[in-house]
C-alpha atoms as a PDB file:
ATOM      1  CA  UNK A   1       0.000   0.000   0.000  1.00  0.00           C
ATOM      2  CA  UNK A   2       3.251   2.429   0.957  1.00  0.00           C
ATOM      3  CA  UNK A   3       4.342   1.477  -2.147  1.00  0.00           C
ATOM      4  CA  UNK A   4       1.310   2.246  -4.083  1.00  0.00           C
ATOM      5  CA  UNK A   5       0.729   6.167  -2.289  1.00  0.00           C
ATOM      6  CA  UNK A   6       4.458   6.549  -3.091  1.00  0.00           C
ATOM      7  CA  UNK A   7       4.483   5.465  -6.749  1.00  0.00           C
ATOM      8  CA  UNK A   8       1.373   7.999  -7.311  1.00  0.00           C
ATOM      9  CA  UNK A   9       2.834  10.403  -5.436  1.00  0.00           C
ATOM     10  CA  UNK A  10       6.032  10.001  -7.979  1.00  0.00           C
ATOM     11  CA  UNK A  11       3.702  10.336 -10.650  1.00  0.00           C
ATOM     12  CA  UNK A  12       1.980  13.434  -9.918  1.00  0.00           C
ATOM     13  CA  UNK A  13       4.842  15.062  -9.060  1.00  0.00           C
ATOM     14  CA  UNK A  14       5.389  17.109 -12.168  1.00  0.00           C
ATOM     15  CA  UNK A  15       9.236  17.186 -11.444  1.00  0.00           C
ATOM     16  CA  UNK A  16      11.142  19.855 -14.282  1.00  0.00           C
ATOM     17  CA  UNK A  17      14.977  20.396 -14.607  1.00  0.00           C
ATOM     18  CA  UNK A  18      15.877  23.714 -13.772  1.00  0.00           C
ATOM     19  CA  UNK A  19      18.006  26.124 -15.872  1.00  0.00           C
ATOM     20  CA  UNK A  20      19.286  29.158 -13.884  1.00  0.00           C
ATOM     21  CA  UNK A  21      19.507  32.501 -16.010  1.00  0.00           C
ATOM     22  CA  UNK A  22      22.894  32.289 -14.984  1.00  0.00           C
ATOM     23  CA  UNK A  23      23.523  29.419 -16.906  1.00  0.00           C
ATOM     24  CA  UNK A  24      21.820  30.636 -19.896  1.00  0.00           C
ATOM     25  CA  UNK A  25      23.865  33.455 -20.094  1.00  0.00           C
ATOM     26  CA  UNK A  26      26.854  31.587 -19.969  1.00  0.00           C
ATOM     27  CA  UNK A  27      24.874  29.985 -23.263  1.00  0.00           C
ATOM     28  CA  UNK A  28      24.347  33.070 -24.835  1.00  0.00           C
ATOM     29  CA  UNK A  29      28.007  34.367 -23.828  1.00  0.00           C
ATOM     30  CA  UNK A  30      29.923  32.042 -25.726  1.00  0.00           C
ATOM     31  CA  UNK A  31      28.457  32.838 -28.766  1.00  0.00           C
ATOM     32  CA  UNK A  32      26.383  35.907 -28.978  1.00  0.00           C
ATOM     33  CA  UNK A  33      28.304  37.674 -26.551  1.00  0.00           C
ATOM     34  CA  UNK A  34      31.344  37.403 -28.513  1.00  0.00           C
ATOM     35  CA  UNK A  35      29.393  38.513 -31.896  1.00  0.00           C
ATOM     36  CA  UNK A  36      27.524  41.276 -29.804  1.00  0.00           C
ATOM     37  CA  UNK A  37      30.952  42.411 -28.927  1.00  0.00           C
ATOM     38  CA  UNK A  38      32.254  42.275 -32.381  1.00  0.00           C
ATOM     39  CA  UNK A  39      29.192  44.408 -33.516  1.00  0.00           C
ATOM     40  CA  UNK A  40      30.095  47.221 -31.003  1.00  0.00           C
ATOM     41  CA  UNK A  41      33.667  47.267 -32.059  1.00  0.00           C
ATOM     42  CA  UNK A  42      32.473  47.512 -35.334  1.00  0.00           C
ATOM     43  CA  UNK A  43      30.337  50.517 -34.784  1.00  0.00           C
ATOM     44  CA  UNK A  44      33.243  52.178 -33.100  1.00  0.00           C
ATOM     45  CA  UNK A  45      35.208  51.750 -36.127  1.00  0.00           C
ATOM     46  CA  UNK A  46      32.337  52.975 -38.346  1.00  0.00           C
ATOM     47  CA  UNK A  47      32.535  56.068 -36.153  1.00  0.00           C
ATOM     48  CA  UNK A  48      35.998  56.713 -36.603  1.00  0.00           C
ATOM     49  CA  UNK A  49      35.577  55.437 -40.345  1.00  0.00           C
ATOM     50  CA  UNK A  50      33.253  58.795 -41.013  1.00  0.00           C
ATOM     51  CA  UNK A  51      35.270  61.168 -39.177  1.00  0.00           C
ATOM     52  CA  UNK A  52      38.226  60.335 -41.622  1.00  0.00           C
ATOM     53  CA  UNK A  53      35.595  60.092 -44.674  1.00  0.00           C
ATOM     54  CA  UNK A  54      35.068  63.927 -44.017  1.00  0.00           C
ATOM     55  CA  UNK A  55      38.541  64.537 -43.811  1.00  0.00           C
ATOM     56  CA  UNK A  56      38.720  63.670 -47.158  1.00  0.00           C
ATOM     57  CA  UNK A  57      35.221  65.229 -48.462  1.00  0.00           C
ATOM     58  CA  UNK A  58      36.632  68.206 -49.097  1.00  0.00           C
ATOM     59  CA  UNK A  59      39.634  67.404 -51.268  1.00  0.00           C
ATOM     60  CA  UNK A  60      37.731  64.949 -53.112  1.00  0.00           C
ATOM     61  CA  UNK A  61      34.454  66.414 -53.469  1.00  0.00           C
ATOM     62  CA  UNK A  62      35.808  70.769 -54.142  1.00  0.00           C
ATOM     63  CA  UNK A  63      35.264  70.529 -57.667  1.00  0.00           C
ATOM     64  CA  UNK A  64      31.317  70.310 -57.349  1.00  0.00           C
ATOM     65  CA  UNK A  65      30.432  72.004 -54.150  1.00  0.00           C
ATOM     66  CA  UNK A  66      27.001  70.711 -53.601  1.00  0.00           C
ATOM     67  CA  UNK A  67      28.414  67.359 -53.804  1.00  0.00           C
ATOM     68  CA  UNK A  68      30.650  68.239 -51.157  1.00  0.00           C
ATOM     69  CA  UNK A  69      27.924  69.559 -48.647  1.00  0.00           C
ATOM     70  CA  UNK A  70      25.790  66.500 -49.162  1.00  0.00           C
ATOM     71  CA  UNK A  71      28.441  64.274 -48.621  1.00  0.00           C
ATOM     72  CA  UNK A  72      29.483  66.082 -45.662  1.00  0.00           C
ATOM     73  CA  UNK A  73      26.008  66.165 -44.236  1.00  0.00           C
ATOM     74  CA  UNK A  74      25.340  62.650 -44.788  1.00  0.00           C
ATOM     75  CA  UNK A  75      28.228  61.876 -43.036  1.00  0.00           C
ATOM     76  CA  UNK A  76      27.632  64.224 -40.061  1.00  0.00           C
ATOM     77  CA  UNK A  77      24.201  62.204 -39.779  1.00  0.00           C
ATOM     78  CA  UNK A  78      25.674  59.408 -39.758  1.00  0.00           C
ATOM     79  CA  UNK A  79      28.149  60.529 -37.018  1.00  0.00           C
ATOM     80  CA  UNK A  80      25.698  60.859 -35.283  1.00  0.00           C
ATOM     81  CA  UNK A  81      23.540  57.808 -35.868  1.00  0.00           C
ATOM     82  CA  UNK A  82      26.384  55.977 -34.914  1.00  0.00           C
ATOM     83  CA  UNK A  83      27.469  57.400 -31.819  1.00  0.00           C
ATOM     84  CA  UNK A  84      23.365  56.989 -31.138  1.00  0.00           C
ATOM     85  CA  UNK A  85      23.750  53.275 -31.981  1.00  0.00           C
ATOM     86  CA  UNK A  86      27.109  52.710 -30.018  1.00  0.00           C
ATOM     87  CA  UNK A  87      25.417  54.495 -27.177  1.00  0.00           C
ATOM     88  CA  UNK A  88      22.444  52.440 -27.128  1.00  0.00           C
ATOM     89  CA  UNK A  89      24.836  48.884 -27.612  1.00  0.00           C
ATOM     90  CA  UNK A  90      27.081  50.280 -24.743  1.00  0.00           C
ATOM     91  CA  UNK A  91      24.134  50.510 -22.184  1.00  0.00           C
ATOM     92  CA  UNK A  92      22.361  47.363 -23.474  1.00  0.00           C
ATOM     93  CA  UNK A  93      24.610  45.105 -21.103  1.00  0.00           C
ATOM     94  CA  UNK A  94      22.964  42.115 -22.687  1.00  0.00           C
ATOM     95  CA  UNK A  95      24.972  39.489 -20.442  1.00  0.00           C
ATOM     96  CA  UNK A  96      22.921  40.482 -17.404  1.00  0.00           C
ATOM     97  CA  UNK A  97      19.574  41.330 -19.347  1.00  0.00           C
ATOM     98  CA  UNK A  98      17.025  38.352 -19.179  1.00  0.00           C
ATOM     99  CA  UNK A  99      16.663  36.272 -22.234  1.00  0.00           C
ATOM    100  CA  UNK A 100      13.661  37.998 -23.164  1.00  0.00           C
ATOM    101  CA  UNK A 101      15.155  41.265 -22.984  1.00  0.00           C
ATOM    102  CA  UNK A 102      18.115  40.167 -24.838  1.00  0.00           C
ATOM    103  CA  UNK A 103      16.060  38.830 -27.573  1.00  0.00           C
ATOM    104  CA  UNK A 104      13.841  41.336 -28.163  1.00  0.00           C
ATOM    105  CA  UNK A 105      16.600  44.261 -28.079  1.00  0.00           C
ATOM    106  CA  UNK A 106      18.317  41.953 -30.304  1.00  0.00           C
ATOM    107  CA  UNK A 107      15.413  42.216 -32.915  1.00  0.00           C
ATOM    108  CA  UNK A 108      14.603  45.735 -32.139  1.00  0.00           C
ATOM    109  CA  UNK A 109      18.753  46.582 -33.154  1.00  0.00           C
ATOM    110  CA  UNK A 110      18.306  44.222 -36.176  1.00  0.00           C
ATOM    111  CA  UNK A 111      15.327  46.282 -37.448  1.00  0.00           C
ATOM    112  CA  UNK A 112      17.435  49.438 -36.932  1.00  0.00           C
ATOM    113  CA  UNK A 113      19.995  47.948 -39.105  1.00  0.00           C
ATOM    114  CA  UNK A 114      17.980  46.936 -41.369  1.00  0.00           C
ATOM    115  CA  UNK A 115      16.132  50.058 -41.929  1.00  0.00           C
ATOM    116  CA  UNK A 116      19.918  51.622 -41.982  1.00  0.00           C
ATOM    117  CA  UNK A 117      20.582  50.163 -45.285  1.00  0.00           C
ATOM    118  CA  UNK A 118      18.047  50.856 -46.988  1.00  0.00           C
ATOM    119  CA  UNK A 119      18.206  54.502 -45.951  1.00  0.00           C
ATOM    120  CA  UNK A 120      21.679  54.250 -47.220  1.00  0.00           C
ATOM    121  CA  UNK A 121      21.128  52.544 -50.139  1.00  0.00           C
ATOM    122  CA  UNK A 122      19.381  55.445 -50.891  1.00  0.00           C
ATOM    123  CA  UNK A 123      21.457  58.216 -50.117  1.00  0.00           C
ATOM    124  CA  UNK A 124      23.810  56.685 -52.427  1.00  0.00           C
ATOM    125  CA  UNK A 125      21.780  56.315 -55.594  1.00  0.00           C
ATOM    126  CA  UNK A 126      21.217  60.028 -54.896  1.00  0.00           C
ATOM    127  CA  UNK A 127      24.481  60.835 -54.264  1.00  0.00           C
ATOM    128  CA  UNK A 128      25.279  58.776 -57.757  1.00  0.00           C
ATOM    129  CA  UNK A 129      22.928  60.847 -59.796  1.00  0.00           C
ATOM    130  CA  UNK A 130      24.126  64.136 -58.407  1.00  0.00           C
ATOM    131  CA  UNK A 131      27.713  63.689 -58.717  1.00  0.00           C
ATOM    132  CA  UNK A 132      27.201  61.768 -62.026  1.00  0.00           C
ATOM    133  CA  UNK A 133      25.180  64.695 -63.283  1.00  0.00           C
ATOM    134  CA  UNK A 134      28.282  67.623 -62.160  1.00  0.00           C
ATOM    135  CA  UNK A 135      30.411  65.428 -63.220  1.00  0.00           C
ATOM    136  CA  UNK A 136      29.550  64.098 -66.667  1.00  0.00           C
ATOM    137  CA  UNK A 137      27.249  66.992 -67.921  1.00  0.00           C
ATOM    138  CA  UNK A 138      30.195  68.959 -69.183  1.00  0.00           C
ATOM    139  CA  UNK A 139      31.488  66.349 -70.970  1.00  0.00           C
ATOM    140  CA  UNK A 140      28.199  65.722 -72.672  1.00  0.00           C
ATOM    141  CA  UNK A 141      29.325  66.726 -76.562  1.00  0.00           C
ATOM    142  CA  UNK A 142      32.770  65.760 -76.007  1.00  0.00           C
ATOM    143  CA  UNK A 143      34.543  62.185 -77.300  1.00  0.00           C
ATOM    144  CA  UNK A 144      35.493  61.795 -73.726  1.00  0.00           C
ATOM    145  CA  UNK A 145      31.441  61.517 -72.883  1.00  0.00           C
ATOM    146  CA  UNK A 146      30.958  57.651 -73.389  1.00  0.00           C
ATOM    147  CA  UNK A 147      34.221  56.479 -71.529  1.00  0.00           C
ATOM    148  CA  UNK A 148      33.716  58.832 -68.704  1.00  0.00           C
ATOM    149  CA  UNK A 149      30.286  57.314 -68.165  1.00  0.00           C
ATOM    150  CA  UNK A 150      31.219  54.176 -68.140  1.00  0.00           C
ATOM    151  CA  UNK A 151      34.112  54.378 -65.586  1.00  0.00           C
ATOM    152  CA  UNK A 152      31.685  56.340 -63.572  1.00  0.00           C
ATOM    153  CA  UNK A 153      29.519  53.714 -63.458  1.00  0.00           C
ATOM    154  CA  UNK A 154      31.626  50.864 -62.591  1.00  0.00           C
ATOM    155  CA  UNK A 155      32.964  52.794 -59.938  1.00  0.00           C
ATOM    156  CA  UNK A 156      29.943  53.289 -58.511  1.00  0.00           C
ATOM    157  CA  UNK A 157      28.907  49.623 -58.871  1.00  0.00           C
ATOM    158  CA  UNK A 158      32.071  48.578 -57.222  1.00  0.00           C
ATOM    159  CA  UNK A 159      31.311  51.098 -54.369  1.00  0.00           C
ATOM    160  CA  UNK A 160      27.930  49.737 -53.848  1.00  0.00           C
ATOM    161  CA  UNK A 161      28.848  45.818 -53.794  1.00  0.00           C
ATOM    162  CA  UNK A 162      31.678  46.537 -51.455  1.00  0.00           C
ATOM    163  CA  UNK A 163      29.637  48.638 -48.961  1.00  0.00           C
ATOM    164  CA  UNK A 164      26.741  45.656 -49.293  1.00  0.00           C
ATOM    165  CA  UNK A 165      29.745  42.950 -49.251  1.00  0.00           C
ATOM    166  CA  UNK A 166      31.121  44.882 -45.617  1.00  0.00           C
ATOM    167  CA  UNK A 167      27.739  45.177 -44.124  1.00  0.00           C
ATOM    168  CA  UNK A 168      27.287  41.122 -45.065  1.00  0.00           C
ATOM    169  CA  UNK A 169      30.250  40.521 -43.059  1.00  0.00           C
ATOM    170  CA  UNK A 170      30.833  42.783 -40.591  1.00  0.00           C
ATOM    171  CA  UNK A 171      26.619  42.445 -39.556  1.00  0.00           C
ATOM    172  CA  UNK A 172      25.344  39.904 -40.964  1.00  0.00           C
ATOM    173  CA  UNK A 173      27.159  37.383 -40.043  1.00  0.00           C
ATOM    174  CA  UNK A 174      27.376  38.614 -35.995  1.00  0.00           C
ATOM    175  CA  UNK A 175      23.546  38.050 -36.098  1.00  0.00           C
ATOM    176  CA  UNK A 176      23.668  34.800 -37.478  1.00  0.00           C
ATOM    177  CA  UNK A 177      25.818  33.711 -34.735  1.00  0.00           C
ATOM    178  CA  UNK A 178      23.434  35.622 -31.982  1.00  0.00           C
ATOM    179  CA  UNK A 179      20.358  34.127 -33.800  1.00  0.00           C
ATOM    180  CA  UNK A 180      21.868  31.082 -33.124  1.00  0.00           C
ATOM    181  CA  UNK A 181      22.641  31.206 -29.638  1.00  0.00           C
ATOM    182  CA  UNK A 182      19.314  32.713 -28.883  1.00  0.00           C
ATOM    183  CA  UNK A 183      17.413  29.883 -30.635  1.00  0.00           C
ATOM    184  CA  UNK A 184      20.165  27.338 -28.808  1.00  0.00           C
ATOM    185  CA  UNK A 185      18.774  28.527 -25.599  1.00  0.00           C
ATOM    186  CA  UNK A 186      15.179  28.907 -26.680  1.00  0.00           C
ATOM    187  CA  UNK A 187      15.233  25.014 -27.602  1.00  0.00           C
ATOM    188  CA  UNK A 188      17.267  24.397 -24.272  1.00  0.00           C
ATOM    189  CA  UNK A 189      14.418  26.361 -21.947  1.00  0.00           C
ATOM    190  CA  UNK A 190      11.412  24.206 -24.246  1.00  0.00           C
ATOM    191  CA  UNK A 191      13.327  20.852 -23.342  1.00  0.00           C
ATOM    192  CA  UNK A 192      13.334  22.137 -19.815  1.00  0.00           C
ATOM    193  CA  UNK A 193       9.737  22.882 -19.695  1.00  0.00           C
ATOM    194  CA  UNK A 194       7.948  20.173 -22.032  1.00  0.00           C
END
């Protein structure tokens, strides 16, 4: 009868194994830490990257002064975009947020990415067309017209593949490896609780 109580008290005991948040941190650390570190450093650098790029604005860019100020504004915006992002990745301290809170700043950052590239995607085709217009207009009736135009576009075709090619690696491939972890320790918590 002992026996009995006990082996249907066994039964009914709905008896889980634990994960601490500790632990799962030390999940998400290993990998998405490590790329979530990589993505700050990399914002860092873009900072820097666009300080020096307006170093250079003017000497490049003095021939066709409007080019020069949109160039130069774009990349005071995006100063300051980046110091906003770097900012917001520096006070994120993801190792001690909660998974959920890690996750869904995770997406929320993504989104902002995201939405960066497009937005510069943009600002490039317009920054094509106005500096191919100053550029190539006076050459319109001249012999030089036709070759002109087409090393202006394969430059700019080169710029645009490797500016897509960086953000592939230097992003891109961080949140596959924080995608990763997260879904590593989503699958660990539903073993835990099914």
């Amino acid at each position: 009868m002992d026996l009995d109580n006990i082996k249907k008290t066994w039964q009914q005991t709905d008896l889980k194994p634990t994960i601490g948040e500790e632990k799962i941190q030390k999940m998400l650390g290993n990998k998405g830490q490590s790329a979530f570190n990589s993505i700050m450093r990399y914002e860092k650098y873009s900072i820097i990257g666009l300080i020096m790029c307006m170093l250079v604005a003017y000497p490049l860019f003095s021939r066709h002064m409007p080019v020069f100020y949109f160039y130069l504004i774009a990349c005071i915006i995006g100063i300051v975009w980046q110091i906003y992002k770097f900012s917001l990745l520096k006070n994120a301290n993801i190792a001690e947020s909660s998974i959920t809170k890690a996750a869904k700043f995770y997406y929320q950052y993504k989104g902002m990415i995201i939405k960066e590239l497009i937005t510069s995607c943009i600002l490039f085709f317009l920054f094509v067309v106005l500096f191919g217009y100053l550029e190539l207009a006076p050459k319109w009736n001249t012999g030089h017209f036709q070759y002109s135009l087409i090393i202006f576009v394969i430059s700019m075709i080169i710029g645009l593949f490797v500016g897509l090619f960086l953000f592939r690696k230097l992003y891109w491939h961080q949140f596959k490896k924080i995608e990763k972890s997260l879904k590593e320790v989503d699958d660990f918590e539903q073993d835990n609780y099914n």
